[in-house]
Protein backbone atom coordinates (compact mmCIF):
# COMPACT_ATOMS: atom_id res chain seq x y z
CA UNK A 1 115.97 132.00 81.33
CA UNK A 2 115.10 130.16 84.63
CA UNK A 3 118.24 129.16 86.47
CA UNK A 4 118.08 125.69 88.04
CA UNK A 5 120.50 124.36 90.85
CA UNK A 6 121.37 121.43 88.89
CA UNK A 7 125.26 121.78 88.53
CA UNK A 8 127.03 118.03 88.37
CA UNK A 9 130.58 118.83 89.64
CA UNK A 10 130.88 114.89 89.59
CA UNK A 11 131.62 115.43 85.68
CA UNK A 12 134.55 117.32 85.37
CA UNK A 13 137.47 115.15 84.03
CA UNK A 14 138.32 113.38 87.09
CA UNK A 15 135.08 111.92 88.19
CA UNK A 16 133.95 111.17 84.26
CA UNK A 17 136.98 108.43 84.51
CA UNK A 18 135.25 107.25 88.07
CA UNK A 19 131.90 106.90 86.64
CA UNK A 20 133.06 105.31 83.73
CA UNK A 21 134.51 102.74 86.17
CA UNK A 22 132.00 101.80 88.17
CA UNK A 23 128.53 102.48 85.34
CA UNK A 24 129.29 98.31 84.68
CA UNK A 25 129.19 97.32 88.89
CA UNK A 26 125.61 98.99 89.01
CA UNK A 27 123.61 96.70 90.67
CA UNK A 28 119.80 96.42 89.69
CA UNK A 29 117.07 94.08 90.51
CA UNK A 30 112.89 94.43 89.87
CA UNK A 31 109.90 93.16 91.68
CA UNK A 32 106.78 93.41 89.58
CA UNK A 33 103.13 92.87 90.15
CA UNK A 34 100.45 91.35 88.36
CA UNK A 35 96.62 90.61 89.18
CA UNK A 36 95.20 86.84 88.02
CA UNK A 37 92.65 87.13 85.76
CA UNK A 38 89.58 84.57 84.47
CA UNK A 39 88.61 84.58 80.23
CA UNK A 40 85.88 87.69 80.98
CA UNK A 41 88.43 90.03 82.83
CA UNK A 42 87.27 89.11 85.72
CA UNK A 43 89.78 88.96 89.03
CA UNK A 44 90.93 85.51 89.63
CA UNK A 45 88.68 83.70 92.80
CA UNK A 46 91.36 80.96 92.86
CA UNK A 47 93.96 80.30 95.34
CA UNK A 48 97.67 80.95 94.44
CA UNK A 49 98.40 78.12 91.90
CA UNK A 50 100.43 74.72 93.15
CA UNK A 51 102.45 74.44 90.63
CA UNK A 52 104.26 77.87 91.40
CA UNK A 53 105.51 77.14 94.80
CA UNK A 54 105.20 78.25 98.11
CA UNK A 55 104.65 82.09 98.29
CA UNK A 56 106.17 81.95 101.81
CA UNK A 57 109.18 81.18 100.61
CA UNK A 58 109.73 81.05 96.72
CA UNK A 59 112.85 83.48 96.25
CA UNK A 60 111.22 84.43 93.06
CA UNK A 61 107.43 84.00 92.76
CA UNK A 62 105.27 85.12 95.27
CA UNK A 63 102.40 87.31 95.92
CA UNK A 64 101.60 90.75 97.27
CA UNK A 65 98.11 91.46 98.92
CA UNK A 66 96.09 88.65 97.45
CA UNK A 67 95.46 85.19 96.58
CA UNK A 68 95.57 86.98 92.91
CA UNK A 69 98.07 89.40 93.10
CA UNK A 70 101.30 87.47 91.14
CA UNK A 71 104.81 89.51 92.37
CA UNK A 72 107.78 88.23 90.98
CA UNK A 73 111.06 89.23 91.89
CA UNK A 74 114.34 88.89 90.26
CA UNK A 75 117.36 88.32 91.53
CA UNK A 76 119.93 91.31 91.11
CA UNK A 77 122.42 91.33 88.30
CA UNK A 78 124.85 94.22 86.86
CA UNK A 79 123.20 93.16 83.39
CA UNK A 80 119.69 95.16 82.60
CA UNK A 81 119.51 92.76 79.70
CA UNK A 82 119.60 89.50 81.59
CA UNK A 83 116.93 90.94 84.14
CA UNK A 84 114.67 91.27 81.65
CA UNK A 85 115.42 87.90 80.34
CA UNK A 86 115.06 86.58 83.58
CA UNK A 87 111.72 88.53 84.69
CA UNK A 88 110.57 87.00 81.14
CA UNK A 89 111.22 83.65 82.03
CA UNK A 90 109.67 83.84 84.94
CA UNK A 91 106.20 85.67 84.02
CA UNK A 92 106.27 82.60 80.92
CA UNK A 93 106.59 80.42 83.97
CA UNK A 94 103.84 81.36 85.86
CA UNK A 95 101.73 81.63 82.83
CA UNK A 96 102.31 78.16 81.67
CA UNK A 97 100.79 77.31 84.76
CA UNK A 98 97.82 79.28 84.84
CA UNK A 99 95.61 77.26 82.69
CA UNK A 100 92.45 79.29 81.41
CA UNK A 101 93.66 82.77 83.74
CA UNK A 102 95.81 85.17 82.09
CA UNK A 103 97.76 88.14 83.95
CA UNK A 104 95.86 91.67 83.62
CA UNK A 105 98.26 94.17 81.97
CA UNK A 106 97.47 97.63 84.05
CA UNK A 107 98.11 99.19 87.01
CA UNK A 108 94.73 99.74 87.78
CA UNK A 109 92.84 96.50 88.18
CA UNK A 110 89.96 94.49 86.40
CA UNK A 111 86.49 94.13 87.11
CA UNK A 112 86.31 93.35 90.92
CA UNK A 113 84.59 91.58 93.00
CA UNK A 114 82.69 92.81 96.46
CA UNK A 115 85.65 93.89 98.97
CA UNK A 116 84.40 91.06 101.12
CA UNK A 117 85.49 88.46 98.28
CA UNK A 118 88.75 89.23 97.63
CA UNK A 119 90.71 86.38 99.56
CA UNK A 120 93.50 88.04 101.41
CA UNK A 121 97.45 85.77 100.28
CA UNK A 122 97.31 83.18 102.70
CA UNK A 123 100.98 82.36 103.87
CA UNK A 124 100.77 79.28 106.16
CA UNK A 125 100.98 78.65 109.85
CA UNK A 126 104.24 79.60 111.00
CA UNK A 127 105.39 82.75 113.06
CA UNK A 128 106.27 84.46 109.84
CA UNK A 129 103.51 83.48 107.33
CA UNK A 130 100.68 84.58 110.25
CA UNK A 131 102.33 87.62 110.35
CA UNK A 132 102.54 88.27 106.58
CA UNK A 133 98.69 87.76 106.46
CA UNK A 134 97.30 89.34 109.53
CA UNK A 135 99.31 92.35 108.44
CA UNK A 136 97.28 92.39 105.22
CA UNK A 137 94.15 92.21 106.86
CA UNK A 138 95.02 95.27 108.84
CA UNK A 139 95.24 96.93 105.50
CA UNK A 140 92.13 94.98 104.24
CA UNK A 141 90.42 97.04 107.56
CA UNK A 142 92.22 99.87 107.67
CA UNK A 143 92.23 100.83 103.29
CA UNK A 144 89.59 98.31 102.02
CA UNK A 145 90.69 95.47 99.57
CA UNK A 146 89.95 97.33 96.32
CA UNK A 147 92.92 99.27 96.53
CA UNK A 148 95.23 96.66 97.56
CA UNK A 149 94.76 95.35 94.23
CA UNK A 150 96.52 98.42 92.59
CA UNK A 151 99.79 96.61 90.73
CA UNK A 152 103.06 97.68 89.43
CA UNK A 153 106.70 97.77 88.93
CA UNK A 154 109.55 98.50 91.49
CA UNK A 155 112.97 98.97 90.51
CA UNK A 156 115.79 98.72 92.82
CA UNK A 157 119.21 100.36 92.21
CA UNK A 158 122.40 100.03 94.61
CA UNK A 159 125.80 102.05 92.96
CA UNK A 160 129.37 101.09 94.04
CA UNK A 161 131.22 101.93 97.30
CA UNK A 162 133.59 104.34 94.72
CA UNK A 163 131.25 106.53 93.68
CA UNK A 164 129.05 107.40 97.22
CA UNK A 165 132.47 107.56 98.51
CA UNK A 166 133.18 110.45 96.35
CA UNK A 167 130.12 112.18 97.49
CA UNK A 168 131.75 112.44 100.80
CA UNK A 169 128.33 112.44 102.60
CA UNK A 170 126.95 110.14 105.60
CA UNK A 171 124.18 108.54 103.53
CA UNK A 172 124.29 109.77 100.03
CA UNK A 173 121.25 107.94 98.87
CA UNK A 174 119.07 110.75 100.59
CA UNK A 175 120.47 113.18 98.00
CA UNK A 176 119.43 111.37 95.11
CA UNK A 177 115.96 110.67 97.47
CA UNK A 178 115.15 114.16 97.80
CA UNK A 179 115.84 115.10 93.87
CA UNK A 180 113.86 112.02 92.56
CA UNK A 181 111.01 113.49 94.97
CA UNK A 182 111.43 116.96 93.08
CA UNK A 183 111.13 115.33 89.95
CA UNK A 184 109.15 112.28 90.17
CA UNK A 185 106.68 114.05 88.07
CA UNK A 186 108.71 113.07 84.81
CA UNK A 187 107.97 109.40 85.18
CA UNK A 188 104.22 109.91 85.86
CA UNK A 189 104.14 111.97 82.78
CA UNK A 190 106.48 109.72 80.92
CA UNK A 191 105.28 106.28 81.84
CA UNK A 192 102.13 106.77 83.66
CA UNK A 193 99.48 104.16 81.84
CA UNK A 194 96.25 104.25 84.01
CA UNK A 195 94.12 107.50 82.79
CA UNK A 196 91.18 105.69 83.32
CA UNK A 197 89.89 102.65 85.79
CA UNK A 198 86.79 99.88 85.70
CA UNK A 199 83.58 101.04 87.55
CA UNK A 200 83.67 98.08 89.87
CA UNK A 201 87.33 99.66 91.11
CA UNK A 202 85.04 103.24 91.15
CA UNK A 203 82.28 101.96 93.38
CA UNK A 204 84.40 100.72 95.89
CA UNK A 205 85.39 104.69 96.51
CA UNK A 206 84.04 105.86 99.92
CA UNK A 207 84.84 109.84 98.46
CA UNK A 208 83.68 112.10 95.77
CA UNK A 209 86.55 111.82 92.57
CA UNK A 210 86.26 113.83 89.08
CA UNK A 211 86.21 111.37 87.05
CA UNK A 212 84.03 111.44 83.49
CA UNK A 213 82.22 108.82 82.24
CA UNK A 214 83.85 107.00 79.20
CA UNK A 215 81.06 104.67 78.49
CA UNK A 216 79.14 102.37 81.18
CA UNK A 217 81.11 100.99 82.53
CA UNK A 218 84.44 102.91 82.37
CA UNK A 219 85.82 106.23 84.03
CA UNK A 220 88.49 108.39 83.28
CA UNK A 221 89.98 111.75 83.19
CA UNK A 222 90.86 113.19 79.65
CA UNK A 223 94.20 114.45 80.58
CA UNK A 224 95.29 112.21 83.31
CA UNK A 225 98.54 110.04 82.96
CA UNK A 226 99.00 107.89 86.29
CA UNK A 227 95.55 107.78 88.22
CA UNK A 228 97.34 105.03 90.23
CA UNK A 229 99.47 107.36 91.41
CA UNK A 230 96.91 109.81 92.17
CA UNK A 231 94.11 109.59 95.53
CA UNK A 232 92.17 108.04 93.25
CA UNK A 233 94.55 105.28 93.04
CA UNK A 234 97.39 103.91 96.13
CA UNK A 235 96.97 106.90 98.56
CA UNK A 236 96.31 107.14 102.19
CA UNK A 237 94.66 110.65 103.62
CA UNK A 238 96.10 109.73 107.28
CA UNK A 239 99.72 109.11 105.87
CA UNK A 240 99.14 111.94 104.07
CA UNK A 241 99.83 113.86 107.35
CA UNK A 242 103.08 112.02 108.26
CA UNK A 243 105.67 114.58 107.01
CA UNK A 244 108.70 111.78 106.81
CA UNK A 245 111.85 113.52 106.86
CA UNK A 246 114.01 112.66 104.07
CA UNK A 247 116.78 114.86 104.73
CA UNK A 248 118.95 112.17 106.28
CA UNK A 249 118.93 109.05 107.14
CA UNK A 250 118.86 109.42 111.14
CA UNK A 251 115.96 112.31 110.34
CA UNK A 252 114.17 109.90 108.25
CA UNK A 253 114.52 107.00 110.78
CA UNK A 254 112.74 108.86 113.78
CA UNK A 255 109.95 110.59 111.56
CA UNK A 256 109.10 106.96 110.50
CA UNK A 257 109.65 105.39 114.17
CA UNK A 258 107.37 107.91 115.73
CA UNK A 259 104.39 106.62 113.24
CA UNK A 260 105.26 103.15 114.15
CA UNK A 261 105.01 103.98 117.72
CA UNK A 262 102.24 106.53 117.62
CA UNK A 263 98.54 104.67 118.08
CA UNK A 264 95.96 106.08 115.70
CA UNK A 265 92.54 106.49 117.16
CA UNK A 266 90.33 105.18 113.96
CA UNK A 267 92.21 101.99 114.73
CA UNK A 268 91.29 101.67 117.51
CA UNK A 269 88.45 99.11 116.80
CA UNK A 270 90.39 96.41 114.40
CA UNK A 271 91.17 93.54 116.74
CA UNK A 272 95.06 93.62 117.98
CA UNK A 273 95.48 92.21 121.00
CA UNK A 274 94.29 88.54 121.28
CA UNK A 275 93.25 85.85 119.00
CA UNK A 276 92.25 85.79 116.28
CA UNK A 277 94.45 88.77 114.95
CA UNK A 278 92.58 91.16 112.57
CA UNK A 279 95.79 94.07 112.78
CA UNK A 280 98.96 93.89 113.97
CA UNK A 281 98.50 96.95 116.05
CA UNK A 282 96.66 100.28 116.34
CA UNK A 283 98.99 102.07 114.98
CA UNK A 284 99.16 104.73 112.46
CA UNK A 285 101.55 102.35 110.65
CA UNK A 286 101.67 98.45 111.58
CA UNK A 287 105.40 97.78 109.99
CA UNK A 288 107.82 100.33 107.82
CA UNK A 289 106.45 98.78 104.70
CA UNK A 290 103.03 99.98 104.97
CA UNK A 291 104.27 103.95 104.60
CA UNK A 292 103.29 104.96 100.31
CA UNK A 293 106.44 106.20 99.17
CA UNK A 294 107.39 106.62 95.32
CA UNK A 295 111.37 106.05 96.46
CA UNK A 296 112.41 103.94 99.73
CA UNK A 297 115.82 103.78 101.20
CA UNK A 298 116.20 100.20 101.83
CA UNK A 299 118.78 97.41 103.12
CA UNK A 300 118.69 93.98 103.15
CA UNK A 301 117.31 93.19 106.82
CA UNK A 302 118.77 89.90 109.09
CA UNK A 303 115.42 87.55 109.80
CA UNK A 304 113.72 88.71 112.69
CA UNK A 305 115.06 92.01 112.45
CA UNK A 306 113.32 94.99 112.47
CA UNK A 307 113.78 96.69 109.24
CA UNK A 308 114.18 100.61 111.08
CA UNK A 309 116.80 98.59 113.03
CA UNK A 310 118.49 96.56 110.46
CA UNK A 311 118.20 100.69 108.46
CA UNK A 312 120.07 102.11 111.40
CA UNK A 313 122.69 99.85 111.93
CA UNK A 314 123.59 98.99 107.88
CA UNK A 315 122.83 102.42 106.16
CA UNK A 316 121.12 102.95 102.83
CA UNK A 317 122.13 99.71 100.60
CA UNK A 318 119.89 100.78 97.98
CA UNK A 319 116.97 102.51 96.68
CA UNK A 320 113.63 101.10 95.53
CA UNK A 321 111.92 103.37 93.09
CA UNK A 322 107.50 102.42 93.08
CA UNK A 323 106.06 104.82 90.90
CA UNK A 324 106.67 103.11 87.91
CA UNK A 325 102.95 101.96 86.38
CA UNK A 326 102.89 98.64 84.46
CA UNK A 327 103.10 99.32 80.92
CA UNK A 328 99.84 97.38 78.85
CA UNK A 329 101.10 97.27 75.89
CA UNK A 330 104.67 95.29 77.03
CA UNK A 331 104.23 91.58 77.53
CA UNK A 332 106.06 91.64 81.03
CA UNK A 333 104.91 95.20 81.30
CA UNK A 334 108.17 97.20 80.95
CA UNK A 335 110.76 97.50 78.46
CA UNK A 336 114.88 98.16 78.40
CA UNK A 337 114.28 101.55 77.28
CA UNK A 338 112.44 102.81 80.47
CA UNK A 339 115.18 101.15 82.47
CA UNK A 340 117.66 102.47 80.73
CA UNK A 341 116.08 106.37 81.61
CA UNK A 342 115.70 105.19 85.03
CA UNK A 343 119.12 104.67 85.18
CA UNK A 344 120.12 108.08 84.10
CA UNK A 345 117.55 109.76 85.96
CA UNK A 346 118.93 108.14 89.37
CA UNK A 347 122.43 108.63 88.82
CA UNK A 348 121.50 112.20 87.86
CA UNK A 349 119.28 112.76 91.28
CA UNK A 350 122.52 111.24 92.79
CA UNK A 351 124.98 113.70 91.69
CA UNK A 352 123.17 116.99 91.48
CA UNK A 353 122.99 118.99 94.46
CA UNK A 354 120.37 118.09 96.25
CA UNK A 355 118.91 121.12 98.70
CA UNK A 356 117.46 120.04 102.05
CA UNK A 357 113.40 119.70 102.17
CA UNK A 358 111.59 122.17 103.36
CA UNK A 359 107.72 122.58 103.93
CA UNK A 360 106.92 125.11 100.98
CA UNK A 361 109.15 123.09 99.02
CA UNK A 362 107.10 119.81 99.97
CA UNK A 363 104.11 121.47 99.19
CA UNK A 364 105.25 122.55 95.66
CA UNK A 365 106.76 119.17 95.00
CA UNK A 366 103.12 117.90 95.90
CA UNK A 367 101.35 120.20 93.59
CA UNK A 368 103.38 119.47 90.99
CA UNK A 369 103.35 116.03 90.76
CA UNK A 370 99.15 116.10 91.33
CA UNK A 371 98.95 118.41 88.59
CA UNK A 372 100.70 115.55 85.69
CA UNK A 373 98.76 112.94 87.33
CA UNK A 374 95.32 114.16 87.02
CA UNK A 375 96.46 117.00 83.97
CA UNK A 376 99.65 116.42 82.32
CA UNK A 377 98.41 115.64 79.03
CA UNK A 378 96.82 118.66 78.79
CA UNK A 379 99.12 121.14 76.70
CA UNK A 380 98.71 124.04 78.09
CA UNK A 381 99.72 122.43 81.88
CA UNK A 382 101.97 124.74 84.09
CA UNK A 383 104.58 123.48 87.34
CA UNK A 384 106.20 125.35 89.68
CA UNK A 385 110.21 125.04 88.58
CA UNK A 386 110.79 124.23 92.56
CA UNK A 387 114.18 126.90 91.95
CA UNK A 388 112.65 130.21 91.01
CA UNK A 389 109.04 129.41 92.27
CA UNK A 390 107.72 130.97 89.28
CA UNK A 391 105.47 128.75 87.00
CA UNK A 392 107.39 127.24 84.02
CA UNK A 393 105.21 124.67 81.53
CA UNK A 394 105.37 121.23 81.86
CA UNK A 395 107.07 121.12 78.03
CA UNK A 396 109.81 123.42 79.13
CA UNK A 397 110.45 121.97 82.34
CA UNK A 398 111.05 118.47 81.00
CA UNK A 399 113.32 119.32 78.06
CA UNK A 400 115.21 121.22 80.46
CA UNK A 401 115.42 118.32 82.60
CA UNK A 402 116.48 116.28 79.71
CA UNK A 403 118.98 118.30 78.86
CA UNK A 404 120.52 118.41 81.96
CA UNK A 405 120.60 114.18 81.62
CA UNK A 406 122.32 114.34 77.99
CA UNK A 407 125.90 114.14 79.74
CA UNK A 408 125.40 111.21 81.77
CA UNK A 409 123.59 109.58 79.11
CA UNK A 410 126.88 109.84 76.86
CA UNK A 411 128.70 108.49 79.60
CA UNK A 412 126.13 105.54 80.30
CA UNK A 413 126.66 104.59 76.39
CA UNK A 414 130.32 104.94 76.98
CA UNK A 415 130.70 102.56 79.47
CA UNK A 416 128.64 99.94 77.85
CA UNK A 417 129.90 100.33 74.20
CA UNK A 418 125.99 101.58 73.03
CA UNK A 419 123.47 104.00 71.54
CA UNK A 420 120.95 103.01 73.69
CA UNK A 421 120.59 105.73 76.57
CA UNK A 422 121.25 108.00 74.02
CA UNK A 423 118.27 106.61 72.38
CA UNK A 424 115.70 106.62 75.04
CA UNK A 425 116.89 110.40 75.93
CA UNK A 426 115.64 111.36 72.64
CA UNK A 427 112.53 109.14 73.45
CA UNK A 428 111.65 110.77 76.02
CA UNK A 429 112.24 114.05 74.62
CA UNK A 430 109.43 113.56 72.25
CA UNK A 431 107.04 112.24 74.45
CA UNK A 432 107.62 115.82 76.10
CA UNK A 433 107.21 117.34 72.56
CA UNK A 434 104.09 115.11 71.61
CA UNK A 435 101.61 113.91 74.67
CA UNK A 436 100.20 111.40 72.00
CA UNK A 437 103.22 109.62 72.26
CA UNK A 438 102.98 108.88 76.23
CA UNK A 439 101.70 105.36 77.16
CA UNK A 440 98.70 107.34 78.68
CA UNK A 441 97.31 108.71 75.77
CA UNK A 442 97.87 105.31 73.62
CA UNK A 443 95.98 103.45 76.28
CA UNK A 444 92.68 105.87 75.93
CA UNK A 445 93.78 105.25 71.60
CA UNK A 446 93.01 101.46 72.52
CA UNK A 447 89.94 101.96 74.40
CA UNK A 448 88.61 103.28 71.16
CA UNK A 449 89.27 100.35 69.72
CA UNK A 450 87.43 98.37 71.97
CA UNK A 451 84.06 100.07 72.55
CA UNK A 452 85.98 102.78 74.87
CA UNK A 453 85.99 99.55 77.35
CA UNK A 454 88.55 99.61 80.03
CA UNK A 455 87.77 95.90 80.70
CA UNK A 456 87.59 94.31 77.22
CA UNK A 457 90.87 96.01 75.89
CA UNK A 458 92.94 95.31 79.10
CA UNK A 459 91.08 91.47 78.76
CA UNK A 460 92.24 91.68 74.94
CA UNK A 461 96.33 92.56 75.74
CA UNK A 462 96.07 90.15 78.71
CA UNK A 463 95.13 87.12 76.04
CA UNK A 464 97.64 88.64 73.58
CA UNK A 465 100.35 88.71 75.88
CA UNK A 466 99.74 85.44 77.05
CA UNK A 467 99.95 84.24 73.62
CA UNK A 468 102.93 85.44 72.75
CA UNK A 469 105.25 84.86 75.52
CA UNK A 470 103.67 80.85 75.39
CA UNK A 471 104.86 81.11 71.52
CA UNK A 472 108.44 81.63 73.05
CA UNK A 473 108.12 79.36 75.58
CA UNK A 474 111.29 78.00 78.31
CA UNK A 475 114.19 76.19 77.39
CA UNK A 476 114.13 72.71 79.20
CA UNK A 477 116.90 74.44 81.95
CA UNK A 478 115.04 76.88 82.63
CA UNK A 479 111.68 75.31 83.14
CA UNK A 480 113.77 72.48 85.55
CA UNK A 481 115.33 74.82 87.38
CA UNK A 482 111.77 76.74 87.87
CA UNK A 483 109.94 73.52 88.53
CA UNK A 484 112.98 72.88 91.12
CA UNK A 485 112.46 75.70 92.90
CA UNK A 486 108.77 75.74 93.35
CA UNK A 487 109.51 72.48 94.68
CA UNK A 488 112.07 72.82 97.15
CA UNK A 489 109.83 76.10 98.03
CA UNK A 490 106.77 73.67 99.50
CA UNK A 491 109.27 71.76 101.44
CA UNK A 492 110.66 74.60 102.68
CA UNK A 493 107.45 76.07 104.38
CA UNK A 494 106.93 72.74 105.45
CA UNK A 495 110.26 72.43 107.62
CA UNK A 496 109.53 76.05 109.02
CA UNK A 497 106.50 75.14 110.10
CA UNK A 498 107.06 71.66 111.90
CA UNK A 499 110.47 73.37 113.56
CA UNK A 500 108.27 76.60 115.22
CA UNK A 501 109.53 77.31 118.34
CA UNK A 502 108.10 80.10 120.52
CA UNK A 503 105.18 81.84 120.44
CA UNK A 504 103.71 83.74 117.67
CA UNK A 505 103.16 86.67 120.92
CA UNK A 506 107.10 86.81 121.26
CA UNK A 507 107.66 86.52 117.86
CA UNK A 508 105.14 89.75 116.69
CA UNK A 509 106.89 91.46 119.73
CA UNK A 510 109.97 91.37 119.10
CA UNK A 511 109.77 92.53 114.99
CA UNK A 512 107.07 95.19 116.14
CA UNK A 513 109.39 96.79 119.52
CA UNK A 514 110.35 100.18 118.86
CA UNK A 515 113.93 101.19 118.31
């Protein structure tokens, strides 16, 4: 038997009674992406509808890269429930404002357009919206557009001063950072939902990738669970080479400074330093936000604040977990049952011991995890168990995983008077047992269905989805308050852009300085 380090002194009798406590002051809240899509599939060529607000400064509805690229946000709430209620509302919302376009269901996006015609989110004139876009367009130069338009969940957890206190560490969010980094694997393998992609997404490579030929005008990899995840998908070979230091939070602080602060030669030729803007700067990262990361510590940052300085001064409020794909076959593309493991699966990463990060263990963690992505399906996969360093199948690995959950599971249906993480332990667990359970495997199931067409079954959920969700359709509060909103939103980009003061120079200098 393969011993693991995973011992939970937190559950003896004394801190079961704390976490009991404090499970119901969990504080959640989820962001969640979506690409704009015409009747054929097609990616949306109009601009970010009227009707939805100002994407400058909607709390709730907003957009990522693109014209097309939906995110909505909820506010936070102790309830997982009423955050899926709310994200509900809000995607019914949109879509009862999108006329003929539909939202596209996957993580990896529909049939696009030339790079050159995907319009870049367009946030206004003020200080803040020019710097929102010309930061995009630095990506746009620096990544290309296609991937930009890679979508999906983020989930963001804070836990209550009580419990971190008991860890009796500076910043106890780097713990449970550095064991979801050793495990991250599990969700690709348990929610990963992009094993294949659209050619248009697969000409816009610049690289050589493995993929197989499904029919035409669809790729994929037979075993593959997340290519999203993979460098196929959101990846970045310079970044690649960063080696952020997530042992701390004042180690992880200066390993992401110095990339702010360090100028990157291939950058060199993207337009920085007068008008018209086409980067922010030369550097190997223009702002914190642009660093890929599967887990971020994260605050909430004072306007015009730097967020490394708003980091340093505040601490680790919470953490935002991104490598969550979209799931197609969910309406709002994720269910209470994958929140519900997430939230055992944190707390877990939380209060095991969590060893400091070492190179060889980086490397293994990165092996691992690239093996489920382009792999995990396949049954006869192997990982490194990151303890012993000796090779330990995928199967094995997870149920002991699992097992090591059950307890705080228990507790979790304790504290809220239900079955239900429980349940989605025993979910998960035969996912593990069965790959033809994953969302993965059911996705290439559809594209049988559908003339093994990436496009015309993601086109077919989109409609479906759409339907359904209209079918329900807003209570007359709710679609008020949402028309309110988007309302006071357009005045509200108005008034911040007749009151500029200053120049958008000082302004870009003082969020960009160094700490």
């Amino acid at each position: 038997m393969i011993l693991t380090h995973f011992e939970i002194p937190l559950l003896d009798s004394k801190y079961q009674e704390l976490l009991l406590q404090t499970i119901p002051q969990f504080k959640r809240g989820i962001e969640k992406e979506s690409l704009r899509i015409n009747q054929s599939g097609a990616l949306s060529q109009t601009p970010h509808p009227h009707m939805l607000g100002s994407k400058l400064t909607h709390p709730y509805i907003t957009t990522d890269y693109a014209e097309a690229l939906i995110e909505l946000v909820t506010p936070t709430s102790h309830c997982l429930p009423s955050l899926l209620n709310y994200l509900t509302a809000l995607q019914t919302f949109v879509l009862m404002n999108l006329s003929d376009e539909y939202l596209w269901p996957n993580s990896m996006p529909c049939a696009l357009p030339d790079q050159k015609k995907i319009a870049i989110a367009n946030y206004g004139t003020s200080h803040r919206g020019r710097m929102k876009s010309i930061y995009r367009n630095g990506l746009m130069h620096r990544y290309g557009s296609s991937m930009q338009m890679i979508a999906g969940i983020h989930y963001n957890l804070s836990f209550p001063k009580p419990l971190l206190d008991a860890l009796n560490e500076s910043d106890p969010y780097f713990r449970l950072i550095r064991n979801f980094k050793r495990y991250a694997w599990l969700i690709s393998y348990l929610f990963g939902a992009s094993p294949a992609i659209d050619h248009t997404y697969a000409d816009s490579l610049s690289f050589p990738n493995p993929l197989l030929k499904l029919n035409d005008n669809t790729l994929y990899l037979p075993s593959s669970t997340s290519l999203r995840l993979s460098d196929i998908g959101y990846t970045s070979p310079i970044q690649k080479k960063l080696h952020i230091n997530y042992n701390g939070l004042d180690s992880y602080i200066q390993s992401l400074n110095k990339a702010l602060n360090t100028v990157h030669p291939q950058y060199n030729h993207i337009h920085y330093k007068t008008e018209p803007y086409e980067q922010l700067n030369n550097h190997i990262l223009q702002i914190s936000n642009e660093y890929y990361s599967n887990i971020r510590p994260k605050c909430v940052a004072p306007e015009h604040t730097p967020f490394l300085q708003a980091l340093s001064q505040q601490g680790t409020e919470y953490v935002e977990i991104r490598s969550i794909d979209l799931n197609p076959f969910e309406p709002i593309g994720i269910n209470l049952d994958t929140f519900y493991f997430l939230d055992i699966l944190l707390t877990f990463c939380l209060l095991s011991k969590s060893p400091l990060l070492t190179s060889d263990i980086i490397y293994q963690i990165e092996r691992n995890h690239a093996t489920v992505i382009y792999s995990g399906r396949n049954k006869n996969v192997q990982l490194i168990h990151l303890d012993s360093n000796k090779t330990i199948s995928l199967a094995s690995y997870g149920e002991l995983l699992l097992a090591q959950m059950q307890p705080i599971a228990d507790l979790f249906d304790q504290a809220h008077q239900t079955t239900q993480y429980g349940n989605t332990i025993n979910t998960q667990y035969n996912k593990i047992k069965n790959t033809e359970l994953t969302p993965a495997s059911q996705v290439l199931q559809l594209l049988t269905q559908h003339d093994n067409s990436w496009l015309n079954a993601m086109t077919h959920l989109a409609k479906t989805h759409k339907e359904a969700l209209l079918l329900k359709k807003l209570n007359k509060h709710q679609q008020i308050e949402f028309e309110k909103m988007a309302h006071q939103s357009r005045l509200k980009q108005i008034e911040i852009e007749e009151n500029q003061t200053g120049t958008f120079k000082d302004y870009r200098h003082q969020l960009l300085k160094p700490l």
